[in-house]
C-alpha atoms as a PDB file:
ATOM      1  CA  UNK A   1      60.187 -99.101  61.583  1.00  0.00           C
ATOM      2  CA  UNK A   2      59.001 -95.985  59.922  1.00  0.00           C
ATOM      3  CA  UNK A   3      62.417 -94.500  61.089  1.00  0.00           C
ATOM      4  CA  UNK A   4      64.144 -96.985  59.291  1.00  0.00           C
ATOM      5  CA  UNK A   5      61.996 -96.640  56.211  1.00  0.00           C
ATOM      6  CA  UNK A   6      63.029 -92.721  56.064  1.00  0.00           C
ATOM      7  CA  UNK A   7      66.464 -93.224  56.308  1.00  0.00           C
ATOM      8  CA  UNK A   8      66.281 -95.876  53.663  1.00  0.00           C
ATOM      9  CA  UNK A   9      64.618 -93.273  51.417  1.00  0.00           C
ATOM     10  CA  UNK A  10      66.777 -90.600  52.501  1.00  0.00           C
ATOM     11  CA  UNK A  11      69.855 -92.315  51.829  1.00  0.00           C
ATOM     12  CA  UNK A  12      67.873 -93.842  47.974  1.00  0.00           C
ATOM     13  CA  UNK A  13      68.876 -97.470  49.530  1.00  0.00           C
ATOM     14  CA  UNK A  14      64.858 -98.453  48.910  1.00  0.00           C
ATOM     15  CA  UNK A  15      65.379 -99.845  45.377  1.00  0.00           C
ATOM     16  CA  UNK A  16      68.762-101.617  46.278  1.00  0.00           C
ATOM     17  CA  UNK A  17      66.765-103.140  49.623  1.00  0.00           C
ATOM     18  CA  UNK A  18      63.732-105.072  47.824  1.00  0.00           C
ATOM     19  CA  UNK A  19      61.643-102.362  48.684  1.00  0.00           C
ATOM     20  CA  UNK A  20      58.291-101.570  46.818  1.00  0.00           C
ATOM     21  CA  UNK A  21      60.058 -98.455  45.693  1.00  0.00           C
ATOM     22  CA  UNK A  22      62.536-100.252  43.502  1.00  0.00           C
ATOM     23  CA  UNK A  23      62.806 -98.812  40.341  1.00  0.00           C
ATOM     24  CA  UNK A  24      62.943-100.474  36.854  1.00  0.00           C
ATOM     25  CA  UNK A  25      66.234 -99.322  36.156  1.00  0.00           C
ATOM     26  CA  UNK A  26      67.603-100.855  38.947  1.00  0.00           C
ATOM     27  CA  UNK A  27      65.911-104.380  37.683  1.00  0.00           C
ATOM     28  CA  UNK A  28      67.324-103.700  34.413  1.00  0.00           C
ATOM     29  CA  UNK A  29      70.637-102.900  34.968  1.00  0.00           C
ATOM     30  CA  UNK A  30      70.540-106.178  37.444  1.00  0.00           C
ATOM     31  CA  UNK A  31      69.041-108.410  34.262  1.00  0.00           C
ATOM     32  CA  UNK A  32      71.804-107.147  32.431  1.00  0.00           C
ATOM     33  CA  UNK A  33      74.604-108.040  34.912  1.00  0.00           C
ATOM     34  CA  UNK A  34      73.057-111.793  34.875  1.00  0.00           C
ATOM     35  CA  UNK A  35      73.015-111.836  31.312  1.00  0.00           C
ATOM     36  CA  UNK A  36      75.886-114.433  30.411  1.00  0.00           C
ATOM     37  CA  UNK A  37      76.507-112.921  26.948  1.00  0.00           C
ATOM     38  CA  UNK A  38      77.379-109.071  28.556  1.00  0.00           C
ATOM     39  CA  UNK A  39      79.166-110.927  31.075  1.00  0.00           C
ATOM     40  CA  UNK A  40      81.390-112.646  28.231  1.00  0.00           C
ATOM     41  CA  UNK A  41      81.917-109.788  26.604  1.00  0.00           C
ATOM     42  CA  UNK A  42      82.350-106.862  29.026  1.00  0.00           C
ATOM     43  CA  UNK A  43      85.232-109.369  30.869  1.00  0.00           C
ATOM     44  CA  UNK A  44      86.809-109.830  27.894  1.00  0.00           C
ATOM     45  CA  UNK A  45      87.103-106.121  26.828  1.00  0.00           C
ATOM     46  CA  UNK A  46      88.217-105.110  30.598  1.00  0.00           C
ATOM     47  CA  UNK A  47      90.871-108.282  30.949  1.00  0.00           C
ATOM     48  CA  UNK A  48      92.180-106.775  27.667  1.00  0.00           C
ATOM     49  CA  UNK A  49      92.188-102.997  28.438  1.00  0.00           C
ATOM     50  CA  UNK A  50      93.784-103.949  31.848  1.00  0.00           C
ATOM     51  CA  UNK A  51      96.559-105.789  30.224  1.00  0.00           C
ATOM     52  CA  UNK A  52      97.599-103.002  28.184  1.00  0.00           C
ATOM     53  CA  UNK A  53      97.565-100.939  30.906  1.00  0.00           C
ATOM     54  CA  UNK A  54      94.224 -98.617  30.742  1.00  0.00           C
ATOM     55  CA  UNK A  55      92.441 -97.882  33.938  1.00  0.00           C
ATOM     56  CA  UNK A  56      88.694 -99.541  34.131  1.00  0.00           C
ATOM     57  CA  UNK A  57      85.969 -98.393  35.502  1.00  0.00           C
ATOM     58  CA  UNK A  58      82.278 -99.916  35.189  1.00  0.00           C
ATOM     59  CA  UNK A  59      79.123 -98.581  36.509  1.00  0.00           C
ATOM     60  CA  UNK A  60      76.321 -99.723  37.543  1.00  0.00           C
ATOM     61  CA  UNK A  61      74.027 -99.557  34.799  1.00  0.00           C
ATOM     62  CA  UNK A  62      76.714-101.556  32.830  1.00  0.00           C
ATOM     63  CA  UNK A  63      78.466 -98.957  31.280  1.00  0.00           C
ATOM     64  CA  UNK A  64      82.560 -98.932  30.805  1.00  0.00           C
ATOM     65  CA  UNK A  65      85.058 -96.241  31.159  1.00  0.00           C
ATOM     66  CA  UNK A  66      88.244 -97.180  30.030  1.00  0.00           C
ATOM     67  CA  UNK A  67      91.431 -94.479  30.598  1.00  0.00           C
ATOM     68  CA  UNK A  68      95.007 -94.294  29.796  1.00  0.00           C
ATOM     69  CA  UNK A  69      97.693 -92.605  28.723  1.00  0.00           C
ATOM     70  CA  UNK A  70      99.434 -92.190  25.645  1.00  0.00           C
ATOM     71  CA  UNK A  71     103.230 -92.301  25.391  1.00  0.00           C
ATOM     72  CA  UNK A  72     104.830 -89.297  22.998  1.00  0.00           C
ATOM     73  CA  UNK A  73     108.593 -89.434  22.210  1.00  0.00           C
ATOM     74  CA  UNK A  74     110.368 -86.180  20.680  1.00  0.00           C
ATOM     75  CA  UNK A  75     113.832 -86.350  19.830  1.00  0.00           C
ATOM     76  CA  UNK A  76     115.505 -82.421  19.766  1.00  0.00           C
ATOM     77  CA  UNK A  77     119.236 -81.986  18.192  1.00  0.00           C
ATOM     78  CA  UNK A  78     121.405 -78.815  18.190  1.00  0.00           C
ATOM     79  CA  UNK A  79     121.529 -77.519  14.888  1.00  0.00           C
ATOM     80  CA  UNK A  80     124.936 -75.289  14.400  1.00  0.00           C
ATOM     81  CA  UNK A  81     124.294 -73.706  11.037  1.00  0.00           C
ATOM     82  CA  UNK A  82     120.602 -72.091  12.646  1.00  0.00           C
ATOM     83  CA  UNK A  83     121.487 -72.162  16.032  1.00  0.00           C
ATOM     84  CA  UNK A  84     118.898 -73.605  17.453  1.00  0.00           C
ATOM     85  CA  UNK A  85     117.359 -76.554  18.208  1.00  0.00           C
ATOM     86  CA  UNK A  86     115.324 -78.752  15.818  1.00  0.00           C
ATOM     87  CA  UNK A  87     113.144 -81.711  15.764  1.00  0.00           C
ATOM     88  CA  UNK A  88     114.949 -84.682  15.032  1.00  0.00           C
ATOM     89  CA  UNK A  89     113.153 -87.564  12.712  1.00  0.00           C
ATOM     90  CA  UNK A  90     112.808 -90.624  15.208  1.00  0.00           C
ATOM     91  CA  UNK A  91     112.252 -94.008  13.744  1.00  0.00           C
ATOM     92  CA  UNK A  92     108.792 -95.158  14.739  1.00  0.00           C
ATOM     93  CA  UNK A  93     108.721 -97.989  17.454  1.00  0.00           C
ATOM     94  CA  UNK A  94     107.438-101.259  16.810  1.00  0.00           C
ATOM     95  CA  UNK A  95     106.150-101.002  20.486  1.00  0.00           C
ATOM     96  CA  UNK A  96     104.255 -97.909  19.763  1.00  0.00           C
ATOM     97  CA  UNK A  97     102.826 -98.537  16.279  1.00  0.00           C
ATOM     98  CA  UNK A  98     101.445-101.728  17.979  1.00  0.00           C
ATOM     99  CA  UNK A  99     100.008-100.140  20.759  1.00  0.00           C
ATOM    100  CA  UNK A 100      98.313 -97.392  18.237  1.00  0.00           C
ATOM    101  CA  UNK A 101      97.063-100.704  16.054  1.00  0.00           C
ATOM    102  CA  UNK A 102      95.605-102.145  19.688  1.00  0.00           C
ATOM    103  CA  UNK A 103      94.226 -98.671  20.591  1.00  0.00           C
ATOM    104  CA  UNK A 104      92.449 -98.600  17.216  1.00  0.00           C
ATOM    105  CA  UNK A 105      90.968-101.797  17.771  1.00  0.00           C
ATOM    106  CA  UNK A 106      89.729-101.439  20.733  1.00  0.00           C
ATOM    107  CA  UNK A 107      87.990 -98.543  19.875  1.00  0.00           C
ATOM    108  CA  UNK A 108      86.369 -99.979  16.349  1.00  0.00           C
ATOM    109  CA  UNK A 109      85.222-102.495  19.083  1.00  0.00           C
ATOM    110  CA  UNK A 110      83.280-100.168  20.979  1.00  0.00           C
ATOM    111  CA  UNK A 111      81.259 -99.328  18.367  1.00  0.00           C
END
């Protein structure tokens, strides 16, 4: 038994087990996770970042990391009289001026 109790403590699986070693941040982060408002919220905000394609993460003290990756289009023509090539003036996408829009929400959200 005391064998099992040092690997338990050797591998920090004492808080996690019931243990009388169990830390309060482990009891808070678990209120937190029962708490039906977070729960609302934080599945709402990852349902939404996963639709619009952002890599989720969320730790265990209830934090979320959201990643992704923005999109940049450049548009290059030859120009004779400088011969050379210049940026051309693209039209803005309605696809990417909405994503920028939902971008910007979502991080107004956060804070």
């Amino acid at each position: 038994m005391a064998n099992n109790q040092r690997l338990l403590n050797k591998l920090n699986l004492a808080g996690k087990a019931g243990f009388p070693g169990k830390s309060d941040a482990d009891t808070a982060s678990g209120d937190m996770m029962s708490d039906p408002r977070y729960l609302r919220q934080s599945s709402a905000l990852i349902n939404e970042a996963l639709q619009k394609g952002f890599d989720v993460l969320q730790l265990a003290d209830g934090d979320i990391v959201m990643t992704g990756v923005k999109t940049v289009v450049y548009q290059y023509s030859w120009d004779e009289e400088k011969g050379k090539l210049t940026r051309a003036k693209t039209k803005k996408s309605r696809k990417a001026s909405a994503a920028r829009v939902e971008l910007d929400d979502l991080e107004e959200e956060e804070v």
